[in-house]
N, C-alpha and C. Protein backbone atom coordinates (compact mmCIF):
# COMPACT_ATOMS: atom_id res chain seq x y z
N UNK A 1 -2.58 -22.70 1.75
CA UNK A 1 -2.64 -21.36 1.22
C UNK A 1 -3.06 -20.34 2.28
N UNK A 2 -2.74 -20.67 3.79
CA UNK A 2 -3.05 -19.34 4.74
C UNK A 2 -2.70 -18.30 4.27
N UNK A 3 -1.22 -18.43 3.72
CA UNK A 3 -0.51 -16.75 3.21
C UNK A 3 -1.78 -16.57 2.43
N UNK A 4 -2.23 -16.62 1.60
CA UNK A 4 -3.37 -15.75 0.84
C UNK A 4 -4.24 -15.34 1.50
N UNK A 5 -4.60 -16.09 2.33
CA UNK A 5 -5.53 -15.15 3.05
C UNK A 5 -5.15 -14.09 4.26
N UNK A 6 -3.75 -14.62 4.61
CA UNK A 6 -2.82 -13.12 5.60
C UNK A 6 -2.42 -11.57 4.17
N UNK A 7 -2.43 -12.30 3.15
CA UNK A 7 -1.90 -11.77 2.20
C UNK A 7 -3.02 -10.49 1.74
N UNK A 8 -4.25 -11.16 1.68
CA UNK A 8 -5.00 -10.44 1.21
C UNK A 8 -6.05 -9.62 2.35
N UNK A 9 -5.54 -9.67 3.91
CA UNK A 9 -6.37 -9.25 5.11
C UNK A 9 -5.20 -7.99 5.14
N UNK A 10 -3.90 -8.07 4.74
CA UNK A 10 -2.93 -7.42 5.12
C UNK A 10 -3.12 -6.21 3.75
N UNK A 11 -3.22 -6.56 2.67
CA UNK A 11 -3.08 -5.62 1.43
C UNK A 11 -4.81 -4.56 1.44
N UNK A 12 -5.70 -5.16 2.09
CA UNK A 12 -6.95 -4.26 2.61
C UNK A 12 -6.49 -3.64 3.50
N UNK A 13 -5.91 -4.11 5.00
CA UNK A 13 -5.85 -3.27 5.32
C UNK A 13 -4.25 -1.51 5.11
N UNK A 14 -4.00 -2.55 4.25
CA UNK A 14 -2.41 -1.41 3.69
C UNK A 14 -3.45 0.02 2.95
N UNK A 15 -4.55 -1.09 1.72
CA UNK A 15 -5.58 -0.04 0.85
C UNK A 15 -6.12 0.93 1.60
N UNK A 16 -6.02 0.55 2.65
CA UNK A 16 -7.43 1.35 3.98
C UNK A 16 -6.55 2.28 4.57
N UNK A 17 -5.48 2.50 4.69
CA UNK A 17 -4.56 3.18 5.54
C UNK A 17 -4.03 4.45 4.60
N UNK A 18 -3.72 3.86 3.46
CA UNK A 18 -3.37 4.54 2.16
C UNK A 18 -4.43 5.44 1.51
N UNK A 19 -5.88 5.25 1.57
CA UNK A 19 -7.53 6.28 1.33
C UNK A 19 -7.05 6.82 2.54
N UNK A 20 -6.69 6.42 3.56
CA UNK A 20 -6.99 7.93 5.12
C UNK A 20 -6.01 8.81 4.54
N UNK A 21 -4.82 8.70 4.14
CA UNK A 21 -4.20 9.79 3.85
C UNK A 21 -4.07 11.02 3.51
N UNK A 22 -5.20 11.15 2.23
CA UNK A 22 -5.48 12.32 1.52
C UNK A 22 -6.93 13.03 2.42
N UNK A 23 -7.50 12.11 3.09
CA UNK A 23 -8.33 12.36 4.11
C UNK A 23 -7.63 13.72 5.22
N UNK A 24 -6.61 12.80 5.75
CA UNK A 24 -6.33 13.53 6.69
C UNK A 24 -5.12 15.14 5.85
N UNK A 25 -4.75 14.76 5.06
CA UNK A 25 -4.13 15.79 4.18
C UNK A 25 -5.36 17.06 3.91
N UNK A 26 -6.45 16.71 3.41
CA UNK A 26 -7.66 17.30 3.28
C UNK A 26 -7.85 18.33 4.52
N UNK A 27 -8.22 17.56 5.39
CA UNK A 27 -8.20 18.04 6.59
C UNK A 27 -7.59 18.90 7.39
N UNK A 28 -6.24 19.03 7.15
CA UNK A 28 -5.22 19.92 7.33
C UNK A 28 -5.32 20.98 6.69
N UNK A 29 -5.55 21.09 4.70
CA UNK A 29 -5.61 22.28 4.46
C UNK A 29 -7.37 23.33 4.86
N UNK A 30 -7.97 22.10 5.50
CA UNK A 30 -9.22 22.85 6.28
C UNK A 30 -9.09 23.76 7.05
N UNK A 31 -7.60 23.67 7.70
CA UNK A 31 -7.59 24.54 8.92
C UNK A 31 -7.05 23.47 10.30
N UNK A 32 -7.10 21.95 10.19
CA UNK A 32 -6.57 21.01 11.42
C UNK A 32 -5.48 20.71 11.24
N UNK A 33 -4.92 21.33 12.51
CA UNK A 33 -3.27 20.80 12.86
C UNK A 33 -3.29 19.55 13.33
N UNK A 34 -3.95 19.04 13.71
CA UNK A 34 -4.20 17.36 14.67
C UNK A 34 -3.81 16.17 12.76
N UNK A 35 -4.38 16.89 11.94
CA UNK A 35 -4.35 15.68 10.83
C UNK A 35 -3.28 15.97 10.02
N UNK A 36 -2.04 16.93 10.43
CA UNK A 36 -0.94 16.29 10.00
C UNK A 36 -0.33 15.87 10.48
N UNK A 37 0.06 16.16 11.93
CA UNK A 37 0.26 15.44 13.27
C UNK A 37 -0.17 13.74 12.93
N UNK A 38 -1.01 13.65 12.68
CA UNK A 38 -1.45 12.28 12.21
C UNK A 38 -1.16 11.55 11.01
N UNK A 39 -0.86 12.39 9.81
CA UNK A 39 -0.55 12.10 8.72
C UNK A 39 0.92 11.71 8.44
N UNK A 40 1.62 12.17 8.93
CA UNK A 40 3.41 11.81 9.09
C UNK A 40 3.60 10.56 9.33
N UNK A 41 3.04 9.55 10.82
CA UNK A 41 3.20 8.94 11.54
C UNK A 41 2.37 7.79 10.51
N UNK A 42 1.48 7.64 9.93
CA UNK A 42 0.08 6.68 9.00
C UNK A 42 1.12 6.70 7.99
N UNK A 43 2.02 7.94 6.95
CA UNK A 43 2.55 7.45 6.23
C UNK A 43 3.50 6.44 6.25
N UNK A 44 4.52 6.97 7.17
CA UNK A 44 5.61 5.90 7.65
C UNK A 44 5.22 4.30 7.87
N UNK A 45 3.67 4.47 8.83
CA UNK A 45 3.60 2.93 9.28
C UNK A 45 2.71 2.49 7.52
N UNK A 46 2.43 3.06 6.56
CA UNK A 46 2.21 2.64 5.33
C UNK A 46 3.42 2.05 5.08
N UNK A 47 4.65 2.70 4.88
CA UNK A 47 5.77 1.92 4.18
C UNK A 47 5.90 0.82 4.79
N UNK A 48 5.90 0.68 6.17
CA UNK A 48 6.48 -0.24 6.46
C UNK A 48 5.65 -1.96 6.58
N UNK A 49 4.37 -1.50 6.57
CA UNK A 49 2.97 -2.18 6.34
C UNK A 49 2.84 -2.89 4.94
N UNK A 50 3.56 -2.36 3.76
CA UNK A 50 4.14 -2.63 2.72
C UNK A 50 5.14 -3.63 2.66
N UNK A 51 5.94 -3.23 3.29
CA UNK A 51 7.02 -4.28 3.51
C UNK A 51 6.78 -5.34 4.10
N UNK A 52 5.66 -5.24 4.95
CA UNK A 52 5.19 -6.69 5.90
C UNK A 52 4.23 -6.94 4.52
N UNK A 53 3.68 -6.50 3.66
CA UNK A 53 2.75 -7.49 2.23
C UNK A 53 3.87 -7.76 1.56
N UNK A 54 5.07 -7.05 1.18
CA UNK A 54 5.69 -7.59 0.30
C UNK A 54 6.71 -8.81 1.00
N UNK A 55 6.74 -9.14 2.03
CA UNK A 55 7.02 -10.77 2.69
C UNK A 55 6.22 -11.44 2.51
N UNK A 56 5.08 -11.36 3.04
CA UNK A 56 4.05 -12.08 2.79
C UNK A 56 3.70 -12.52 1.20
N UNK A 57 3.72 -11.59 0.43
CA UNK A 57 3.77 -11.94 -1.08
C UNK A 57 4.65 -12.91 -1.24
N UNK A 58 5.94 -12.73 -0.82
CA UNK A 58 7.09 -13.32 -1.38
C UNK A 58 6.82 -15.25 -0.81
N UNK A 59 6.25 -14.93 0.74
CA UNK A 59 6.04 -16.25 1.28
C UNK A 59 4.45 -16.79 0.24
N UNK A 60 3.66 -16.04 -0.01
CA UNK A 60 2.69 -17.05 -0.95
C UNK A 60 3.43 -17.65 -2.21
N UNK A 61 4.00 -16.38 -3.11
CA UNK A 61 4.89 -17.14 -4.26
C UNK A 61 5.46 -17.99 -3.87
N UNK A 62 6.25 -18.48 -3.14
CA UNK A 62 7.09 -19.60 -2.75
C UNK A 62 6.53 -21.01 -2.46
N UNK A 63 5.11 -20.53 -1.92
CA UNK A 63 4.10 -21.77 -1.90
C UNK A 63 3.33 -22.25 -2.59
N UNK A 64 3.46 -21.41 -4.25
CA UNK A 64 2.64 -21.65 -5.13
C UNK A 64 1.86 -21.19 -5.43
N UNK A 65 2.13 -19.69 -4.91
CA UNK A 65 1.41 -18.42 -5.38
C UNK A 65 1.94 -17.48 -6.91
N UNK A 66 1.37 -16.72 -7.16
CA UNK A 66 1.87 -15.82 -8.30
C UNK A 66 2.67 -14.74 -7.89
N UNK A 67 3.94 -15.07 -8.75
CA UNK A 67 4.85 -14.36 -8.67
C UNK A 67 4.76 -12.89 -9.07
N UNK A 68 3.57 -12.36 -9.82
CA UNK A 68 3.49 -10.91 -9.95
C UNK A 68 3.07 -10.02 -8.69
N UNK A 69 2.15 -10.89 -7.31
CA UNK A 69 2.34 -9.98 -6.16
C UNK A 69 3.40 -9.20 -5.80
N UNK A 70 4.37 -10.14 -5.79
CA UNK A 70 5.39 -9.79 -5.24
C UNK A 70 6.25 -8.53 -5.71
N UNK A 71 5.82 -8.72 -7.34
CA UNK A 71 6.50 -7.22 -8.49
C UNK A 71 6.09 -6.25 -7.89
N UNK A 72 4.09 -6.10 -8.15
CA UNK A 72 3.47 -5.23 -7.55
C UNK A 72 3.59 -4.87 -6.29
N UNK A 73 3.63 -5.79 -5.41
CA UNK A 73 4.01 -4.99 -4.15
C UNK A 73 5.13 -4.37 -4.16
N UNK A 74 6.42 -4.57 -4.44
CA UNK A 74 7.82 -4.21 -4.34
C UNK A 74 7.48 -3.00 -5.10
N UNK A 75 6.97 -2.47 -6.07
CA UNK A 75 6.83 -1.50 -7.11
C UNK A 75 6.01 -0.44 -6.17
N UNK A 76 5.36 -0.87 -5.45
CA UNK A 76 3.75 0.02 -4.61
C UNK A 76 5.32 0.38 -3.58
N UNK A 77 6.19 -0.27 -2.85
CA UNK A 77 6.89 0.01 -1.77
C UNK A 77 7.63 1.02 -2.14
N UNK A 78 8.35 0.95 -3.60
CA UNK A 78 9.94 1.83 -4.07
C UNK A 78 8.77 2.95 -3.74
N UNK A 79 7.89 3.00 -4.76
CA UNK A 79 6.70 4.42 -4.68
C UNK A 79 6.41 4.99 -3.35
N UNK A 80 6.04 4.03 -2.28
CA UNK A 80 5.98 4.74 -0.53
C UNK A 80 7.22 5.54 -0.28
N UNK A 81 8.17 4.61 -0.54
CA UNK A 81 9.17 5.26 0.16
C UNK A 81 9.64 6.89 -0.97
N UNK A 82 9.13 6.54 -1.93
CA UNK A 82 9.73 8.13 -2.36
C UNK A 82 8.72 8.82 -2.21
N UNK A 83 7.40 8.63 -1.55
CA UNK A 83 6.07 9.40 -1.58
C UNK A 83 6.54 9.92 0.12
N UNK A 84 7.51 9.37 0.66
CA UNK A 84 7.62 9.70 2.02
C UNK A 84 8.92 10.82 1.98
N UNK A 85 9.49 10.61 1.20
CA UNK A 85 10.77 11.32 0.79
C UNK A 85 10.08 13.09 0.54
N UNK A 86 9.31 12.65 -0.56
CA UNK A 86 8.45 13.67 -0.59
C UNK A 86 8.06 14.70 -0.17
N UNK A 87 7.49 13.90 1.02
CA UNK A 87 6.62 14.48 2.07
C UNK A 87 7.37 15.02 3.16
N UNK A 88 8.91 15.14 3.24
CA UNK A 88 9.86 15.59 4.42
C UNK A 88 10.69 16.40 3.80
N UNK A 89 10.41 16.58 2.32
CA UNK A 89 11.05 17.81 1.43
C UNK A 89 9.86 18.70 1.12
N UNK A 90 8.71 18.55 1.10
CA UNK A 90 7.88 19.15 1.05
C UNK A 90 7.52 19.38 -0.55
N UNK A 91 7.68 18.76 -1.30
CA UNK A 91 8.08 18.45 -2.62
C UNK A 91 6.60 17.99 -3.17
N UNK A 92 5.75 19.17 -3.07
CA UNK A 92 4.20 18.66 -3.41
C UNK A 92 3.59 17.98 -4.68
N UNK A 93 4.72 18.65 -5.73
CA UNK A 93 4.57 18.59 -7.01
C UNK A 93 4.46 17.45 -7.30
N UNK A 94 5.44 16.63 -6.96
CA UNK A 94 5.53 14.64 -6.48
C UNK A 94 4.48 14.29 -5.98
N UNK A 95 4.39 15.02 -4.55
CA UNK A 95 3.53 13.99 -3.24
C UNK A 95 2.92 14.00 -3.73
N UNK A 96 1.89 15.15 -4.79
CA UNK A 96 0.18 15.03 -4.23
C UNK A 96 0.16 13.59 -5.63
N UNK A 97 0.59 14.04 -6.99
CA UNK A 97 0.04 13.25 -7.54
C UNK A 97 0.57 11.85 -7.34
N UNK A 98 1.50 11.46 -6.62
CA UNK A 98 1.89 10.26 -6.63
C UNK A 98 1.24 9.18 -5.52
N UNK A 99 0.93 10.51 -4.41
CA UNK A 99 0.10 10.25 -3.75
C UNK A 99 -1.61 9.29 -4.63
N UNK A 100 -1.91 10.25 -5.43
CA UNK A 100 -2.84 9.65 -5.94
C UNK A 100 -2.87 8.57 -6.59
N UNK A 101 -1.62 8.06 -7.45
CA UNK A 101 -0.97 7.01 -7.82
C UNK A 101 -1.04 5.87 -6.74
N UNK A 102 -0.91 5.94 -5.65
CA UNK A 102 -0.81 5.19 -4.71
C UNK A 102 -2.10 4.81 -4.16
N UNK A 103 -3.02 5.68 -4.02
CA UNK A 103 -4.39 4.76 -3.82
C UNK A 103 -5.12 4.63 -4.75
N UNK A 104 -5.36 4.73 -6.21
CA UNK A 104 -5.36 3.69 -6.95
C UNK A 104 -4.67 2.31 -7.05
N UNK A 105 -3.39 2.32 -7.19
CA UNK A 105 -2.49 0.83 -7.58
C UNK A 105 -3.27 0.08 -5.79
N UNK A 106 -2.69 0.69 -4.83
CA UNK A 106 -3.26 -0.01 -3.15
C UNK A 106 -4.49 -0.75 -3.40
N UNK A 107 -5.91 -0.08 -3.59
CA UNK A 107 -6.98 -0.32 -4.37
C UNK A 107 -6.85 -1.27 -4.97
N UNK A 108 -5.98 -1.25 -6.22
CA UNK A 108 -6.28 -2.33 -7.46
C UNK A 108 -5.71 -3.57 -6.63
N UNK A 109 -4.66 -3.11 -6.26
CA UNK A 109 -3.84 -4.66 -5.71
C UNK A 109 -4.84 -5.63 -4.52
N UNK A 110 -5.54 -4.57 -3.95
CA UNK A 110 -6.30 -5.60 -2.68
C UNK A 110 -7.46 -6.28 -3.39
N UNK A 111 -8.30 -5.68 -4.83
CA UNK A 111 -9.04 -6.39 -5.56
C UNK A 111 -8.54 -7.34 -6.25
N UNK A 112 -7.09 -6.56 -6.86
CA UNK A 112 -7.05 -8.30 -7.49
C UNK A 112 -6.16 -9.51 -6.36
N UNK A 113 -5.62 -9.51 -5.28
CA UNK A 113 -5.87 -10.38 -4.61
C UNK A 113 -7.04 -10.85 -3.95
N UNK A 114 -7.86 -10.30 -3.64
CA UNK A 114 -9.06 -11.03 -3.11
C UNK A 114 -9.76 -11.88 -4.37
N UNK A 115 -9.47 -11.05 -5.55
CA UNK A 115 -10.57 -12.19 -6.92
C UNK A 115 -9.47 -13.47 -7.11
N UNK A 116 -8.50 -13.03 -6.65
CA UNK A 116 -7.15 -14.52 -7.40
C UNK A 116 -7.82 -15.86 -6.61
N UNK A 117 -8.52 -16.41 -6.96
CA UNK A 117 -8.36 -18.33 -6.08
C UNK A 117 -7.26 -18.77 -6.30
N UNK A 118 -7.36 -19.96 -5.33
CA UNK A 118 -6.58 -20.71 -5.00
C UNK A 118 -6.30 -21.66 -5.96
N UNK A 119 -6.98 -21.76 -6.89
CA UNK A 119 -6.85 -23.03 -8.33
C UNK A 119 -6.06 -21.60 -9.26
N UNK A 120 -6.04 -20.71 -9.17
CA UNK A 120 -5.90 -19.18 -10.37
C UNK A 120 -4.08 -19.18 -9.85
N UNK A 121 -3.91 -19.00 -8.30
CA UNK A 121 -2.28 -19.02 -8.13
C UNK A 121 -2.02 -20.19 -8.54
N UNK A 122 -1.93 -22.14 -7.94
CA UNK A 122 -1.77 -22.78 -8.17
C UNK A 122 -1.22 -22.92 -10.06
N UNK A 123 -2.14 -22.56 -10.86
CA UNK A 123 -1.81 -22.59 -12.29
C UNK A 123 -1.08 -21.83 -12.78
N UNK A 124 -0.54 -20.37 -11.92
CA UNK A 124 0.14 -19.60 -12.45
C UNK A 124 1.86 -20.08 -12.63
């Protein structure tokens, strides 16, 4: 069961990348040009940081992991990528709250992989 534990080092740090966001969004309407400069580049490597959990998901299910990672992640990804869509139309009405949508579910998903054991996938 390594994938669970790449699985669940990888979905913290996706959660952790996904809280800087509104950070550095914050920051910007402070008055800093440097944190959207920064914010463009963190979203993108979010999607794609996504896509490296949702392999990894797909490789634990296959080993006898639970097959709902894999929903949830794929579901957290369609959402990046239109939260990025978003964000290059300037389409706030979307970004902000979906934005917020997104670090909640990020959040939930890295808790409930870290509580899942290894006897909890196995039975699923």
């Amino acid at each position: 069961m390594k994938s669970l534990a790449v699985l669940r080092v990888v979905a913290l740090t996706h959660a952790v990348a996904v809280c800087l966001q509104p950070v550095l969004a914050g920051s910007y309407l402070n008055g800093s040009g440097t944190a959207v400069r920064i914010h463009e580049p963190i979203g993108l490597s979010v999607a794609f940081l996504c896509l490296g959990q949702l392999l990894i998901a797909t490789m634990w299910w296959r080993g006898g992991g639970r097959g709902r990672a894999v929903l949830l992640t794929a579901g957290i990804l369609v959402a990046e990528v239109v939260q990025v869509s978003m964000g290059y139309t300037h389409n706030l009405v979307l970004h902000i709250p979906l934005g917020i949508a997104l670090v909640g579910s990020t959040i939930a998903f890295a808790v409930w992989i870290r509580r899942t054991t290894r006897s909890q996938a196995v039975a699923a």
